[in-house]
N, C-alpha and C. Protein backbone atom coordinates (compact mmCIF):
# COMPACT_ATOMS: atom_id res chain seq x y z
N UNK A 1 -33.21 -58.24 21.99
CA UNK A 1 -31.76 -58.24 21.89
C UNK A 1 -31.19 -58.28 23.30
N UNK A 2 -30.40 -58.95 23.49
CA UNK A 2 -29.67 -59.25 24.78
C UNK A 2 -28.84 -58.52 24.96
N UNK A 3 -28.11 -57.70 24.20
CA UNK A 3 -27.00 -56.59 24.35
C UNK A 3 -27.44 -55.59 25.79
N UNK A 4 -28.48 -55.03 25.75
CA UNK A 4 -29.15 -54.49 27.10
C UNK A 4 -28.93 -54.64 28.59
N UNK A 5 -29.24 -56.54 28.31
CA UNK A 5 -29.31 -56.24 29.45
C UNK A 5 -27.99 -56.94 29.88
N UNK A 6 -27.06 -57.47 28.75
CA UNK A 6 -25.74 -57.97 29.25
C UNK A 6 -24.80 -56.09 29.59
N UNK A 7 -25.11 -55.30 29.01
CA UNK A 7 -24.83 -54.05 29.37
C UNK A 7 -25.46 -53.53 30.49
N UNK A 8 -26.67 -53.85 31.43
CA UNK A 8 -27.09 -53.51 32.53
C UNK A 8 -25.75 -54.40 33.28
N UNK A 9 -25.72 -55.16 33.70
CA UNK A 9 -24.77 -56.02 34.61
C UNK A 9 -23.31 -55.53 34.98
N UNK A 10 -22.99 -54.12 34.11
CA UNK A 10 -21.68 -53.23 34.07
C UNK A 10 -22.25 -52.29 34.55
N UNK A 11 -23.49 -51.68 35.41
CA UNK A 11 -24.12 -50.42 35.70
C UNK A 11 -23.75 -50.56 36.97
N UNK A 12 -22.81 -49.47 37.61
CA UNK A 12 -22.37 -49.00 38.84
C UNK A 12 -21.51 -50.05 39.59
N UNK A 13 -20.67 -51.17 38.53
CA UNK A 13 -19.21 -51.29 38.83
C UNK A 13 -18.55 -50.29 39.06
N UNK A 14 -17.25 -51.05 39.45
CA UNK A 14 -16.15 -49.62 39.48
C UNK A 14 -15.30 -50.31 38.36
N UNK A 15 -14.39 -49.74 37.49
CA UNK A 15 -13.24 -49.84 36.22
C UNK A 15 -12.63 -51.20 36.79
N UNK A 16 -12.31 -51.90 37.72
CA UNK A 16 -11.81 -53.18 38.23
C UNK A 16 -12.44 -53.71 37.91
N UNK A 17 -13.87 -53.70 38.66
CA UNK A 17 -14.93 -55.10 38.27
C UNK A 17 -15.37 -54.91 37.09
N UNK A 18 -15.53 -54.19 36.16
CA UNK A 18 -16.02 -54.22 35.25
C UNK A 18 -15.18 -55.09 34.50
N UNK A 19 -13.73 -54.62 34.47
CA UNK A 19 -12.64 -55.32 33.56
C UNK A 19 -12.76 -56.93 33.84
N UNK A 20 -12.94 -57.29 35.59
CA UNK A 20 -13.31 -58.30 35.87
C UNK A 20 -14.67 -59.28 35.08
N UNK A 21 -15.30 -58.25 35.20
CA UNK A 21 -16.92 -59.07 34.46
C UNK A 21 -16.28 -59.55 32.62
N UNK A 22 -15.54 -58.40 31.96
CA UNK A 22 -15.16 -58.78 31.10
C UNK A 22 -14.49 -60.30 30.94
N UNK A 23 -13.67 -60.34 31.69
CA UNK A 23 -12.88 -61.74 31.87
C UNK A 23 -13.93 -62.74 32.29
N UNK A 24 -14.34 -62.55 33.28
CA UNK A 24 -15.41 -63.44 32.93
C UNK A 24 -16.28 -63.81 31.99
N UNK A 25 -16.59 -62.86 30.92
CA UNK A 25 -17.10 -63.05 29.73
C UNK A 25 -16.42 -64.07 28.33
N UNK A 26 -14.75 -63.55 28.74
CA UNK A 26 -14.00 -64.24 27.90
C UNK A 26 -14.31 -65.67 27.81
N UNK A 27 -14.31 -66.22 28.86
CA UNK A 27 -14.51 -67.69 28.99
C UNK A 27 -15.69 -67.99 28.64
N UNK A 28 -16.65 -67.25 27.90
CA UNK A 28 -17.96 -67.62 27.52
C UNK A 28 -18.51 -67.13 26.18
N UNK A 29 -16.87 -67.03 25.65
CA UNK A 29 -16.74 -66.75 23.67
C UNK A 29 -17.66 -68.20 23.47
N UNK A 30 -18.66 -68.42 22.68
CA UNK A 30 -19.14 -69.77 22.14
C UNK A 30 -17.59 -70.10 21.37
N UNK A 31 -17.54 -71.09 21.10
CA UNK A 31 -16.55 -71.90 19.88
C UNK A 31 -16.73 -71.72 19.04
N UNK A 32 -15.62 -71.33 17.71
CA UNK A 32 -16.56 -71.56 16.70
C UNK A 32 -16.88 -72.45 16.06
N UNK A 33 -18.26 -72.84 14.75
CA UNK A 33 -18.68 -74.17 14.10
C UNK A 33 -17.84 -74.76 13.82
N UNK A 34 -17.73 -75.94 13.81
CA UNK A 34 -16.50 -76.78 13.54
C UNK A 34 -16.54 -76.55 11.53
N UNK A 35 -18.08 -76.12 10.92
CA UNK A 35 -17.72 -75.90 9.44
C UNK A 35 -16.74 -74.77 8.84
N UNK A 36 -16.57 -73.59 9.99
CA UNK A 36 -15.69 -72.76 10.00
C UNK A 36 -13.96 -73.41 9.62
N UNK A 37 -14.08 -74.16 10.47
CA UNK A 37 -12.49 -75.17 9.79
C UNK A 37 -11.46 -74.56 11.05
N UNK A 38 -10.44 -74.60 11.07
CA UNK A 38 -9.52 -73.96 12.48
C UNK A 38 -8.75 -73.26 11.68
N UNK A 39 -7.73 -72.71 12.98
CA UNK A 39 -6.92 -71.32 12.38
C UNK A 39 -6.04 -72.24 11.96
N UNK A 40 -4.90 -71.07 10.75
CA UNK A 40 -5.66 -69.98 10.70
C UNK A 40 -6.76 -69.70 9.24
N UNK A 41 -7.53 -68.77 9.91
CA UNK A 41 -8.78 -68.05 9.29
C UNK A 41 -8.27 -67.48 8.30
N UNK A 42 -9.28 -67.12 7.14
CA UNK A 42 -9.03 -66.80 6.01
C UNK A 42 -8.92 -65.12 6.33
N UNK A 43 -8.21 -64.39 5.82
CA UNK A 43 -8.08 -62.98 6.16
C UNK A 43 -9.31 -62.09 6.03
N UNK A 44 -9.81 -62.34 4.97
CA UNK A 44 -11.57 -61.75 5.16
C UNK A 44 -12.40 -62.14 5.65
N UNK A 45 -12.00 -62.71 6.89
CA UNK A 45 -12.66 -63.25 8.60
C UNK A 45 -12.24 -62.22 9.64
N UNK A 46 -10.81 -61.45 9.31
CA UNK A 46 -10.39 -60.78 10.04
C UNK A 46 -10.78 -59.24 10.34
N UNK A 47 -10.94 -58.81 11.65
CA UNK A 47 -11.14 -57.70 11.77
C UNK A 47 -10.22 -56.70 11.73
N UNK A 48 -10.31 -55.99 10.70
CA UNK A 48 -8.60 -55.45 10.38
C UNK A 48 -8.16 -54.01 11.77
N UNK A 49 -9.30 -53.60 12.27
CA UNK A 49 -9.27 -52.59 13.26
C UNK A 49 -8.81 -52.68 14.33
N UNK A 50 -8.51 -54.35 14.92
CA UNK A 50 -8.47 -55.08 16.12
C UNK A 50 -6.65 -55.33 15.78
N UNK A 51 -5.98 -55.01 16.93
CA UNK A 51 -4.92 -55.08 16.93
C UNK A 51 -4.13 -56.93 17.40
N UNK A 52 -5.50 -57.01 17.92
CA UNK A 52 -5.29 -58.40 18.31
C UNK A 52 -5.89 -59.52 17.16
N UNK A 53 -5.39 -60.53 17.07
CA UNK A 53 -6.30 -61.21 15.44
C UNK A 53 -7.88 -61.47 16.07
N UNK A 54 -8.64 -60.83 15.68
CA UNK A 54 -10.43 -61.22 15.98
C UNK A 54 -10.99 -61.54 14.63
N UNK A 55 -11.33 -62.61 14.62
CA UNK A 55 -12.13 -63.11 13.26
C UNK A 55 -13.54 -63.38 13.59
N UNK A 56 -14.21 -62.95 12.51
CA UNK A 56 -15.70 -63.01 12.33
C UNK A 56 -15.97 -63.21 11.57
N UNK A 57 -17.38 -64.00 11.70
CA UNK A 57 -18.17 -64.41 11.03
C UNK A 57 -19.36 -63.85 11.09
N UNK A 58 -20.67 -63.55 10.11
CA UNK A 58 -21.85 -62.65 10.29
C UNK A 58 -22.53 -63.25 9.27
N UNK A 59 -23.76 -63.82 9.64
CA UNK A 59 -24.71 -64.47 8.71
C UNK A 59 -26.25 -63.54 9.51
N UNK A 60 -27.36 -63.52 8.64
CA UNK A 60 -28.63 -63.52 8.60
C UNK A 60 -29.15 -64.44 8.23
N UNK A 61 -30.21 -65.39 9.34
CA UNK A 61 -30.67 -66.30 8.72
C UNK A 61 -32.40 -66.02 9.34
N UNK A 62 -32.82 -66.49 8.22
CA UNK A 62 -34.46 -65.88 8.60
C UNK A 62 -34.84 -64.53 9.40
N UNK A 63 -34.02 -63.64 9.01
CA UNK A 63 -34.06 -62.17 9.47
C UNK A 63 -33.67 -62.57 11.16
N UNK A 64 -33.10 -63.13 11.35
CA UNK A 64 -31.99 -63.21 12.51
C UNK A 64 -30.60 -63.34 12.40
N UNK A 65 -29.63 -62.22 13.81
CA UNK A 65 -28.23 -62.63 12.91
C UNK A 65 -27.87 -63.50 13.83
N UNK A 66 -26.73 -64.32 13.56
CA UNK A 66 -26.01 -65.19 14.27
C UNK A 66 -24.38 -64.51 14.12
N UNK A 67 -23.46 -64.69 15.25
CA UNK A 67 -22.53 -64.28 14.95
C UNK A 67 -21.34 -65.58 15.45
N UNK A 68 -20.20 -65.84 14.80
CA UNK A 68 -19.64 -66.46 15.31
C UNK A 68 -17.80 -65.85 15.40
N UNK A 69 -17.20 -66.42 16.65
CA UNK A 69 -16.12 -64.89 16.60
C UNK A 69 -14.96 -66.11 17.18
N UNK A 70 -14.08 -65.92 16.80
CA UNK A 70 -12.57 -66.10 17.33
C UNK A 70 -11.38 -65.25 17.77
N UNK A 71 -11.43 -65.29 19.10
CA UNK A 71 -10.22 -64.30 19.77
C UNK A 71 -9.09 -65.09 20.43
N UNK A 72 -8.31 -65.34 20.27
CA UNK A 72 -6.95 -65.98 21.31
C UNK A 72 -7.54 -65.52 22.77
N UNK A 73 -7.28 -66.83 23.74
CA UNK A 73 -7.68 -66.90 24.80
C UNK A 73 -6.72 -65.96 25.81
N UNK A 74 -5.53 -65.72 24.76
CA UNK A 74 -4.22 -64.74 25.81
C UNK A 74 -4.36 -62.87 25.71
N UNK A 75 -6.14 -63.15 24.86
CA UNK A 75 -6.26 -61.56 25.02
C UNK A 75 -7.31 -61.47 25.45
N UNK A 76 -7.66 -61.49 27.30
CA UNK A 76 -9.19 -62.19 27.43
C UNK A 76 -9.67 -60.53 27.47
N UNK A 77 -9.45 -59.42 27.71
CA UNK A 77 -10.37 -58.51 27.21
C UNK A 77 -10.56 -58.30 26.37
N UNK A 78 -9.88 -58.13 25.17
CA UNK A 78 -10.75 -58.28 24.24
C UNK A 78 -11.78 -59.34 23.82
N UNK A 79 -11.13 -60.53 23.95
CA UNK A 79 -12.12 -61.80 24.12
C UNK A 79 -13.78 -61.67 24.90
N UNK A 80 -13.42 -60.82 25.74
CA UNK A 80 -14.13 -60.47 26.55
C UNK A 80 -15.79 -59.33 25.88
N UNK A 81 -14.79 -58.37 25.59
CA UNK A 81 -15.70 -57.59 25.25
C UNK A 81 -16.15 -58.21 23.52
N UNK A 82 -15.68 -59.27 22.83
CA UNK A 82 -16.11 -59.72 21.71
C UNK A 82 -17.01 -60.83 22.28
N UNK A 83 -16.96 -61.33 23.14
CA UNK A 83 -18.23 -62.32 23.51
C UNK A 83 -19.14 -61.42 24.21
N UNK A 84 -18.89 -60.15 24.55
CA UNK A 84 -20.25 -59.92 25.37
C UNK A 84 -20.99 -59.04 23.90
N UNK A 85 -20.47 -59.24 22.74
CA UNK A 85 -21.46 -58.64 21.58
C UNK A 85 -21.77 -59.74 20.70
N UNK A 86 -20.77 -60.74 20.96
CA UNK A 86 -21.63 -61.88 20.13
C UNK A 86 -23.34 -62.64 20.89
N UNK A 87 -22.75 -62.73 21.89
CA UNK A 87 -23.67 -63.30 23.23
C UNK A 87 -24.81 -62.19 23.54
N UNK A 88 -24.77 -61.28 23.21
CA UNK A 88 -25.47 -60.05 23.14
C UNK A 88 -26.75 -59.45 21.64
N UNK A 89 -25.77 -60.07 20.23
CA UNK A 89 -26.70 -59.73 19.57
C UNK A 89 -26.80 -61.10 18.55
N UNK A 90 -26.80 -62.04 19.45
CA UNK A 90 -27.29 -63.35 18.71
C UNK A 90 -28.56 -63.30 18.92
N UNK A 91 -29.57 -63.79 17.68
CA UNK A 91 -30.94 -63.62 17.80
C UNK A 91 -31.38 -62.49 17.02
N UNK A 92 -30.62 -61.68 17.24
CA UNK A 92 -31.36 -59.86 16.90
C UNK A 92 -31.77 -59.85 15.75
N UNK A 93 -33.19 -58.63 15.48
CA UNK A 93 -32.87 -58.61 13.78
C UNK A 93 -32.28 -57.42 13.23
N UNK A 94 -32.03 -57.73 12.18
CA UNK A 94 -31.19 -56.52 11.68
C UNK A 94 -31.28 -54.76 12.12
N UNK A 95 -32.60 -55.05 12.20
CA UNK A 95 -33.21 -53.68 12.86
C UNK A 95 -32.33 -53.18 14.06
N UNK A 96 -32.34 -54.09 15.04
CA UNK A 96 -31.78 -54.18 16.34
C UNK A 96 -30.23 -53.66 16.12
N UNK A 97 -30.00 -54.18 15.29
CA UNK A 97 -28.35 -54.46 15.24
C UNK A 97 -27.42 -52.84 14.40
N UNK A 98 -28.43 -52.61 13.67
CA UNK A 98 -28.48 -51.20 13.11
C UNK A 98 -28.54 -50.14 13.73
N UNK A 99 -29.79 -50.14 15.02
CA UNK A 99 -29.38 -49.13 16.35
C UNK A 99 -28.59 -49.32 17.17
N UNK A 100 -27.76 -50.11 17.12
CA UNK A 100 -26.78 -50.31 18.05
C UNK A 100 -25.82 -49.31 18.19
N UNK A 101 -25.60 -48.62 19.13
CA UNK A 101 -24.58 -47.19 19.66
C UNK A 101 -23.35 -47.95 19.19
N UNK A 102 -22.48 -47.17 18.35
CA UNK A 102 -20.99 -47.55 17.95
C UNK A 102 -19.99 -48.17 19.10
N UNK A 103 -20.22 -46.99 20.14
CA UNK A 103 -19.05 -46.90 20.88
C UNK A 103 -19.55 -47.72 22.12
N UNK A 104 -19.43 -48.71 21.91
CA UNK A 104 -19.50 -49.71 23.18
C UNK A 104 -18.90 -49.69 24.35
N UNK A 105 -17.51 -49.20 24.07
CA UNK A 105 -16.64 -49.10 25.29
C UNK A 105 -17.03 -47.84 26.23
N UNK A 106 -17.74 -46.53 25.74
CA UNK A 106 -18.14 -45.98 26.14
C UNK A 106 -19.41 -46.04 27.00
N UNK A 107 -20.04 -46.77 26.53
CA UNK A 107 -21.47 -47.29 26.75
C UNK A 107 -20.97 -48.10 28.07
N UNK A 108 -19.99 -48.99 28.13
CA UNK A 108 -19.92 -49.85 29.46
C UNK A 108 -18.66 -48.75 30.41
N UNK A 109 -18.79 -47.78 29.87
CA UNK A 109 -17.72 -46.35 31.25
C UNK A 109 -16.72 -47.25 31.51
N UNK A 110 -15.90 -47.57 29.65
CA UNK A 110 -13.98 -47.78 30.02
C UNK A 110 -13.14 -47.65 29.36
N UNK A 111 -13.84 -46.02 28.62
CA UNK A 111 -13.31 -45.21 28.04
C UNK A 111 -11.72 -45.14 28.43
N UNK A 112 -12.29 -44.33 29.83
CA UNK A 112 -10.71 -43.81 30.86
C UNK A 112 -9.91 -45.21 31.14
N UNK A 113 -10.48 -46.38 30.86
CA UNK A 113 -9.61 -47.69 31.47
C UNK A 113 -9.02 -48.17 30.19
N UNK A 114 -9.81 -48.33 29.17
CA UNK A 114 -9.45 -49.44 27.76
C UNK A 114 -8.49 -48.19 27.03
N UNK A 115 -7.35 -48.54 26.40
CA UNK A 115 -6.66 -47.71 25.19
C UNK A 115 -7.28 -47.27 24.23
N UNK A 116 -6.65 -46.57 23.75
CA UNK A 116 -7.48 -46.11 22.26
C UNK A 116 -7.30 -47.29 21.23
N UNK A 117 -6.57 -48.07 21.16
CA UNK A 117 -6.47 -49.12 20.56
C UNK A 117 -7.46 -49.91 20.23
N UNK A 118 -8.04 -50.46 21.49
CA UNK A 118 -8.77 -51.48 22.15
C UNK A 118 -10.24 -50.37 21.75
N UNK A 119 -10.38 -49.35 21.89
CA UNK A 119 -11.33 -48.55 21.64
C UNK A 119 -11.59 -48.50 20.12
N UNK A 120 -10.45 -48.37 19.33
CA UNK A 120 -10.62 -48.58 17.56
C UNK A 120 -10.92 -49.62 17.57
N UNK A 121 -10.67 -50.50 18.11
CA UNK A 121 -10.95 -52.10 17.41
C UNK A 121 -12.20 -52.60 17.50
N UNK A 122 -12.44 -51.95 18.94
CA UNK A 122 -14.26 -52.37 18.91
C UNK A 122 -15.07 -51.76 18.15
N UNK A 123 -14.70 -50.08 18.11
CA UNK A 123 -15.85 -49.78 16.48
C UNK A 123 -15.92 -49.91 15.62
N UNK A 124 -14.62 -50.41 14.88
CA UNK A 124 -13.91 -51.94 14.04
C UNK A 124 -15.19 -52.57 13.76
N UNK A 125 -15.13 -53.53 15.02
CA UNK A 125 -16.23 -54.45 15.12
C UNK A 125 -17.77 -54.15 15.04
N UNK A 126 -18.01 -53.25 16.04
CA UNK A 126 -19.30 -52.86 15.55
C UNK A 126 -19.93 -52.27 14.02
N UNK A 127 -18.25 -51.49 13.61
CA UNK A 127 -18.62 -50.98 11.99
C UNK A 127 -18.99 -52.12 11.35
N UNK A 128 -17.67 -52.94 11.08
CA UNK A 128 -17.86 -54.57 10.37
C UNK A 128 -19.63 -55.10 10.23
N UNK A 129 -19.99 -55.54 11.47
CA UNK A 129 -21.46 -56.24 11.51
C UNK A 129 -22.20 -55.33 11.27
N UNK A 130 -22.61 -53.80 11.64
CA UNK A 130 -23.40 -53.89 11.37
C UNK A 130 -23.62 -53.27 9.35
N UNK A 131 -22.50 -53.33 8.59
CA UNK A 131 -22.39 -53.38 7.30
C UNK A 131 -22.68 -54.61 7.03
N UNK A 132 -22.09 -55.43 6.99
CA UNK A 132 -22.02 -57.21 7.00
C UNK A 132 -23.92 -57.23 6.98
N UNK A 133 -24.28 -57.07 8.49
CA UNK A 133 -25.92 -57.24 8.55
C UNK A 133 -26.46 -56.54 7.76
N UNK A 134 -26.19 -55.36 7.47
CA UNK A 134 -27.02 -54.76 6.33
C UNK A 134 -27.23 -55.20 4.44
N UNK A 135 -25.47 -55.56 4.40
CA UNK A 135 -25.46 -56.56 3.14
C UNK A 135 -26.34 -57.77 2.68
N UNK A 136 -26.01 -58.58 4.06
CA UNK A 136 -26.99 -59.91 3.95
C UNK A 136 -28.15 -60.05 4.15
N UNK A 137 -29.19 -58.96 4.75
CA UNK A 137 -30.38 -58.50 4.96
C UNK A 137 -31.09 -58.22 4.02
N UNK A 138 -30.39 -57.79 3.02
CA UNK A 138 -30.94 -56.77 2.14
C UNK A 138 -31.14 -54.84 2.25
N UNK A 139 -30.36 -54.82 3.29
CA UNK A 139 -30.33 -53.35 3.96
C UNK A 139 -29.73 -52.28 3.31
């Protein structure tokens, strides 16, 4: 699982660069499949926790998940921190994706920087997949 070590690369920033690395991440949301169709997304794509519209997608295919995600480019942290978990647990198997620590924002120390908002929305997200992965797994 790549989540690791895209989470090493935030170890002993300071709350600037980190937010920085985020943005840089934004710009490296994959697209989504063009079979997905364009916005807008059907509402049970939507992550209802995310204050900003984040739509997902979550498949298992041959006990690997794939994830595919849509964030507006005018919210690049969140964009940000949603590509560094798509880009992070593409590949994984369910196993992987099941230990995954909830609180991500915590995990990358921006607790004290990100809102509580931005903090619900990501365990939002992490709740979402890893239910989603457990459904389609057989979990």
């Amino acid at each position: 699982m790549k989540l690791h070590s895209l989470l090493e690369d935030f170890d002993g920033l300071e709350p600037d660069e980190k937010l920085e690395t985020l943005m840089d991440l934004s710009g490296e949301l994959p697209a989504v499949s063009a079979g997905r169709g364009h916005a807008p997304y059907p509402e049970s794509c939507r992550v209802q926790e995310c204050q900003t519209p984040v739509h997902l997608w979550v498949e298992v295919r041959e006990g690997r998940v794939h994830l595919e995600a849509d964030v507006p480019p005018k919210s690049p942290t969140v964009r940000g921190l949603v590509s560094l978990v798509v880009q992070g647990l593409e590949g994984a198997t369910p196993g992987e994706v099941a230990s995954m620590p909830d609180d991500l924002v915590g995990l990358l120390g921006l607790t004290l920087t990100l809102g509580m908002t931005r903090q619900h929305g990501m365990r939002g997200l992490i709740s979402l997949i890893k239910r989603e992965v457990a459904v389609r797994s057989g979990g």
